[in-house]
N, C-alpha and C. Protein backbone atom coordinates (compact mmCIF):
# COMPACT_ATOMS: atom_id res chain seq x y z
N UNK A 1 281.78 -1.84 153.45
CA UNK A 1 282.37 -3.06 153.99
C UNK A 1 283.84 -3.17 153.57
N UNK A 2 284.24 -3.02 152.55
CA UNK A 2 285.48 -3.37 151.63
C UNK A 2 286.18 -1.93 152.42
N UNK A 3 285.90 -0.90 152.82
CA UNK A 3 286.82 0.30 153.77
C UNK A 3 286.96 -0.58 155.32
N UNK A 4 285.65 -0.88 156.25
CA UNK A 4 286.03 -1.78 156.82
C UNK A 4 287.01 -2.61 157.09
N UNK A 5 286.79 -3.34 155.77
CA UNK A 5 287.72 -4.47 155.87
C UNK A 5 289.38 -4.14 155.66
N UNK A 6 289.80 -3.15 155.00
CA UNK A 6 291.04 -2.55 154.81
C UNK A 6 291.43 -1.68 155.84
N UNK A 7 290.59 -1.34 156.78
CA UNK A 7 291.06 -0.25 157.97
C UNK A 7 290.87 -1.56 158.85
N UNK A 8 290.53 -2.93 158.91
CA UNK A 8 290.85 -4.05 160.03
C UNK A 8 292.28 -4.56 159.82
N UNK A 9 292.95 -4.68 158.40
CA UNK A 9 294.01 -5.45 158.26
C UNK A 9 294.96 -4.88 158.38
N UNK A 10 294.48 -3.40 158.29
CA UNK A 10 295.73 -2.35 158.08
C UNK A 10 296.23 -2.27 159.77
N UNK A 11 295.47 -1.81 160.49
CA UNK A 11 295.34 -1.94 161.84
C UNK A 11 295.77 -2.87 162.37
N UNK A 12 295.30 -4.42 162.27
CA UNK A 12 296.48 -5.89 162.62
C UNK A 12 297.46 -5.88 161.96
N UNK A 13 298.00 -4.96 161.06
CA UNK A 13 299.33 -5.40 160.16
C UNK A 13 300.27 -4.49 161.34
N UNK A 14 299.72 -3.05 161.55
CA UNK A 14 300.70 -2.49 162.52
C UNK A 14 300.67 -2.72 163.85
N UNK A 15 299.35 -3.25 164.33
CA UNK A 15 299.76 -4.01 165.79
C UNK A 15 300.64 -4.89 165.90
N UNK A 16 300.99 -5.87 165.04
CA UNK A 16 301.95 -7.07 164.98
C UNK A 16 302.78 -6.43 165.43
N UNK A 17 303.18 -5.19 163.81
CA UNK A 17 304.38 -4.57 163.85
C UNK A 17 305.11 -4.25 165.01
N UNK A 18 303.86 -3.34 165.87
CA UNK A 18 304.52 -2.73 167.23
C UNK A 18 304.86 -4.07 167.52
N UNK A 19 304.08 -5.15 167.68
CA UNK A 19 304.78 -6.02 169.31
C UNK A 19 306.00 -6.76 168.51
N UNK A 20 305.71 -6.70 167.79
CA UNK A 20 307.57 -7.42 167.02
C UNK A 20 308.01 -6.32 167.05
N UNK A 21 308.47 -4.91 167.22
CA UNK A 21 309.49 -4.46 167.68
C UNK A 21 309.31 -4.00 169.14
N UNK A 22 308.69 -4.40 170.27
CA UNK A 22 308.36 -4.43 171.30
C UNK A 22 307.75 -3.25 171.86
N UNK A 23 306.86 -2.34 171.01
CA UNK A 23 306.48 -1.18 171.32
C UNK A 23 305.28 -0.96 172.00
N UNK A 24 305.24 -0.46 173.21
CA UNK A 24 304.09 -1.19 173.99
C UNK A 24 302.44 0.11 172.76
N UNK A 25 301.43 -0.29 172.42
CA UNK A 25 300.59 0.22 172.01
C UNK A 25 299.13 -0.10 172.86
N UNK A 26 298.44 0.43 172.60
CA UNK A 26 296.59 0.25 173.01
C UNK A 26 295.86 -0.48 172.10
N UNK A 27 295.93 -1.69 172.12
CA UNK A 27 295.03 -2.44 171.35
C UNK A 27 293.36 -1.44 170.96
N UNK A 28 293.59 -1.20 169.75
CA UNK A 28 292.50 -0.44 168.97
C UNK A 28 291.16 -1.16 168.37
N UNK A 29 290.01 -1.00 168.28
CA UNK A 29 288.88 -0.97 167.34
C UNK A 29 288.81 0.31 166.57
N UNK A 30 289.30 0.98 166.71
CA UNK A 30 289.08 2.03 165.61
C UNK A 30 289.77 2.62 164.83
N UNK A 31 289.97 3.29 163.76
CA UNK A 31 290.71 3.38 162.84
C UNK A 31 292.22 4.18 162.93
N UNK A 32 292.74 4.02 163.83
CA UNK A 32 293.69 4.59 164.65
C UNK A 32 294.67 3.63 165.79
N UNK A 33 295.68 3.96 166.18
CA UNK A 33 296.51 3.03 167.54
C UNK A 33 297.56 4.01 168.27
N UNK A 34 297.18 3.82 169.14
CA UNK A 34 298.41 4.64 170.21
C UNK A 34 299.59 3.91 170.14
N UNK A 35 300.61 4.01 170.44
CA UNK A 35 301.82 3.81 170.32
C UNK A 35 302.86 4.53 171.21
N UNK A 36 303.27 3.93 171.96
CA UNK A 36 304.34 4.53 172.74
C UNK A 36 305.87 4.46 172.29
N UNK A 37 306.33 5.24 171.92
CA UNK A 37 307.77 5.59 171.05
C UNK A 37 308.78 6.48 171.19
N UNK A 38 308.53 6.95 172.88
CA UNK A 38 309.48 7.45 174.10
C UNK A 38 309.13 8.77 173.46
N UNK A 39 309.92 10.27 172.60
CA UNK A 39 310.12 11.24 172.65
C UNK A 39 308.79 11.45 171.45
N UNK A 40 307.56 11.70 171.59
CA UNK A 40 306.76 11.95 170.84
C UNK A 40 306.58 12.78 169.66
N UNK A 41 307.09 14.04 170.80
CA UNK A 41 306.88 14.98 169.73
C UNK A 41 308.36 14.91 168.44
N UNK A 42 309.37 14.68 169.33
CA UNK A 42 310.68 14.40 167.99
C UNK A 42 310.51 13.38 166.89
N UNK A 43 309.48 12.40 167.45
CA UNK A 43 308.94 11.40 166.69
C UNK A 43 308.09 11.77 165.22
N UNK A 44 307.14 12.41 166.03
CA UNK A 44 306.16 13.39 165.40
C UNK A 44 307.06 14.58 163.91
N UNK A 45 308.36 15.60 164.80
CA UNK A 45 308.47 16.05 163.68
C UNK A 45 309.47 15.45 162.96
N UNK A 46 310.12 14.42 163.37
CA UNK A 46 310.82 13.67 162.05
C UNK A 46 310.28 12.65 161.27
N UNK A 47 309.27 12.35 161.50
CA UNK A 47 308.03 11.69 160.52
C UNK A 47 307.80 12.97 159.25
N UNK A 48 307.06 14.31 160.15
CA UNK A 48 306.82 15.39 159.12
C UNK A 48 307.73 15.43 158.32
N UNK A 49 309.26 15.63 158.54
CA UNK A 49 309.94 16.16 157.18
C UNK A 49 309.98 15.60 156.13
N UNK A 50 309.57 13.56 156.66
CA UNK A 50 309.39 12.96 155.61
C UNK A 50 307.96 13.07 154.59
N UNK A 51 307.41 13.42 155.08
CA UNK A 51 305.99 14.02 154.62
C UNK A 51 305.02 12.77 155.33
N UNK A 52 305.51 12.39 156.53
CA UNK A 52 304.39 11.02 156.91
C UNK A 52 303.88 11.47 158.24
N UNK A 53 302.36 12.32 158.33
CA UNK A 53 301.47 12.57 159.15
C UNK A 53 300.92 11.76 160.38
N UNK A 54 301.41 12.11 161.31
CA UNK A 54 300.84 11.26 162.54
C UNK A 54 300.57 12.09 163.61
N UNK A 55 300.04 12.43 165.07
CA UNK A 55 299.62 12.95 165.69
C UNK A 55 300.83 12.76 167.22
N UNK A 56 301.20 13.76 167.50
CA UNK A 56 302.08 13.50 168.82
C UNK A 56 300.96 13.67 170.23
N UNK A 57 300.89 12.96 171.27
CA UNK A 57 299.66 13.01 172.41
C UNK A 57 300.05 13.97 173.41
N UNK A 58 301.38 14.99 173.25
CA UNK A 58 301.39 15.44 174.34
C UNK A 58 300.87 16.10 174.73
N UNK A 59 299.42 16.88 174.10
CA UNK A 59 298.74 17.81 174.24
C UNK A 59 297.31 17.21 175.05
N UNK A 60 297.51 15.74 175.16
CA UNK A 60 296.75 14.79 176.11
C UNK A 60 297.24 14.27 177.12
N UNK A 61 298.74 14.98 177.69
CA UNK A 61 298.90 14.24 179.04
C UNK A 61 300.11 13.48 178.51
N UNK A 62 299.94 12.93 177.34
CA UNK A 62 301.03 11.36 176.97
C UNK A 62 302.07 11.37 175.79
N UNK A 63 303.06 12.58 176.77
CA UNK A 63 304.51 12.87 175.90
C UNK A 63 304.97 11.86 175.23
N UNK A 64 305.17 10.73 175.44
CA UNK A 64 305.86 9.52 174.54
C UNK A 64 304.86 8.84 173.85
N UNK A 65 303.70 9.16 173.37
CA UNK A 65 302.94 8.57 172.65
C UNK A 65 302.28 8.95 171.55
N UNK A 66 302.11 8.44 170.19
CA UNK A 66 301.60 8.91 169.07
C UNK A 66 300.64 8.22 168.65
N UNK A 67 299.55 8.59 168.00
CA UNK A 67 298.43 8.13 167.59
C UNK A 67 299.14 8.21 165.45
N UNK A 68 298.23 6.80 165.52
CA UNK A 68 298.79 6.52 164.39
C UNK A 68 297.12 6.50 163.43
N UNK A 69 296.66 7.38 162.69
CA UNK A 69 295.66 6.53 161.66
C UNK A 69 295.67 5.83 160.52
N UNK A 70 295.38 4.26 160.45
CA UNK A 70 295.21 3.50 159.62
C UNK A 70 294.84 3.86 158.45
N UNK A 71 295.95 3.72 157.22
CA UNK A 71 295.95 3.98 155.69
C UNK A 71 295.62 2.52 155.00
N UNK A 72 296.14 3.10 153.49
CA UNK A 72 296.25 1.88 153.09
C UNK A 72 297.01 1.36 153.33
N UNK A 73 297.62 -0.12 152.85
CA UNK A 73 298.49 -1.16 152.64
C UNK A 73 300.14 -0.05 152.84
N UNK A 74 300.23 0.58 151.15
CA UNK A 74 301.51 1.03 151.24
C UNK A 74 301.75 2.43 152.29
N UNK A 75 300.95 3.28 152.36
CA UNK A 75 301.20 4.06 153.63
C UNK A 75 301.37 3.72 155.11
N UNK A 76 300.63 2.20 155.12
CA UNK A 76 301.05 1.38 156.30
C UNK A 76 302.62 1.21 156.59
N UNK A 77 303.21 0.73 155.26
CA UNK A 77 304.54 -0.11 155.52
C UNK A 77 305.36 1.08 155.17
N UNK A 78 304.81 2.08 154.74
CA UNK A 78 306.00 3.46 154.58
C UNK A 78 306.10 3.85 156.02
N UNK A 79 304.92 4.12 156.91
CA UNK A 79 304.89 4.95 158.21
C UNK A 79 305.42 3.75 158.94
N UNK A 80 305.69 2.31 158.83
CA UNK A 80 306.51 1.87 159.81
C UNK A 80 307.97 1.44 159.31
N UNK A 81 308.28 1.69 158.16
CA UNK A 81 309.65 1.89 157.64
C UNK A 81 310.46 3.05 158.29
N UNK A 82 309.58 4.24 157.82
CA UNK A 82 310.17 5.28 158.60
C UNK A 82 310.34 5.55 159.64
N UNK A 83 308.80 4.62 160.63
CA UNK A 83 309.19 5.21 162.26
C UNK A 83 309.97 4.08 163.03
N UNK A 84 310.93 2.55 162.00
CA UNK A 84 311.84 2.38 162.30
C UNK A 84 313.15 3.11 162.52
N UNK A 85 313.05 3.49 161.22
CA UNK A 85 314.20 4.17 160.95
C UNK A 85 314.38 5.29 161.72
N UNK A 86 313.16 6.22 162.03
CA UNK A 86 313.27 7.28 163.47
C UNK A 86 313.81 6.71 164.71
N UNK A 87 313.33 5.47 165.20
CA UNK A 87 313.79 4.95 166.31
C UNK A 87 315.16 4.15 165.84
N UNK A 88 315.48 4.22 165.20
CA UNK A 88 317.03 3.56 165.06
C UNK A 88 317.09 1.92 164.97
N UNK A 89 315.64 1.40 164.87
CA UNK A 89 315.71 0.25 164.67
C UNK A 89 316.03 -1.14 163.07
C-alpha cells in the first residue's frame, strides 16, 4: 500500500508539473506518463548524460514523446528540474 501510495503522488506531482508548463501528457493510472516534449530522442539523450533514465517512444510511432517512470519524491523533482532545463524552460 505505502509503494502504492508513493507511485500515486509521485505521478500527480508530475502531471501538475506537465500542465503548469503546458506539456500536453496522457493522463496515467500506472506507474509511468507519456509526455510530449517535441524532439524525443534529444530529450532522451540529454537526460542520459545527466544520468536521469527515461524512455524516448520513437520506436512506437511517437517521435516527440517520452515515457516517464514514477520514482521517488527526489528523483521526481530532479527528472523535472532537468527536463526543464533540457527544454529551456
Amino acid at each position: 500500500q505505502k509503494t502504492r501510495e508513493l507511485t500515486w503522488r509521485g505521478r500527480d506531482f508530475l502531471q501538475a508539473a506537465f500542465a503548469r508548463l503546458g506539456l500536453e501528457y496522457v493522463p496515467s493510472h500506472a506507474n509511468f506518463v507519456l509526455v510530449r516534449v517535441g524532439d524525443g530522442k534529444r530529450v532522451f539523450a540529454e537526460l542520459m548524460q545527466v544520468g536521469v533514465i527515461i524512455r524516448d517512444m520513437n520506436a512506437y510511432g511517437l517521435p516527440e514523446w517520452i515515457r516517464v517512470s514514477i520514482g521517488t519524491a527526489g528523483q521526481n523533482e530532479r527528472f523535472l528540474a532537468e527536463l526543464e532545463r533540457v527544454l529551456g524552460r
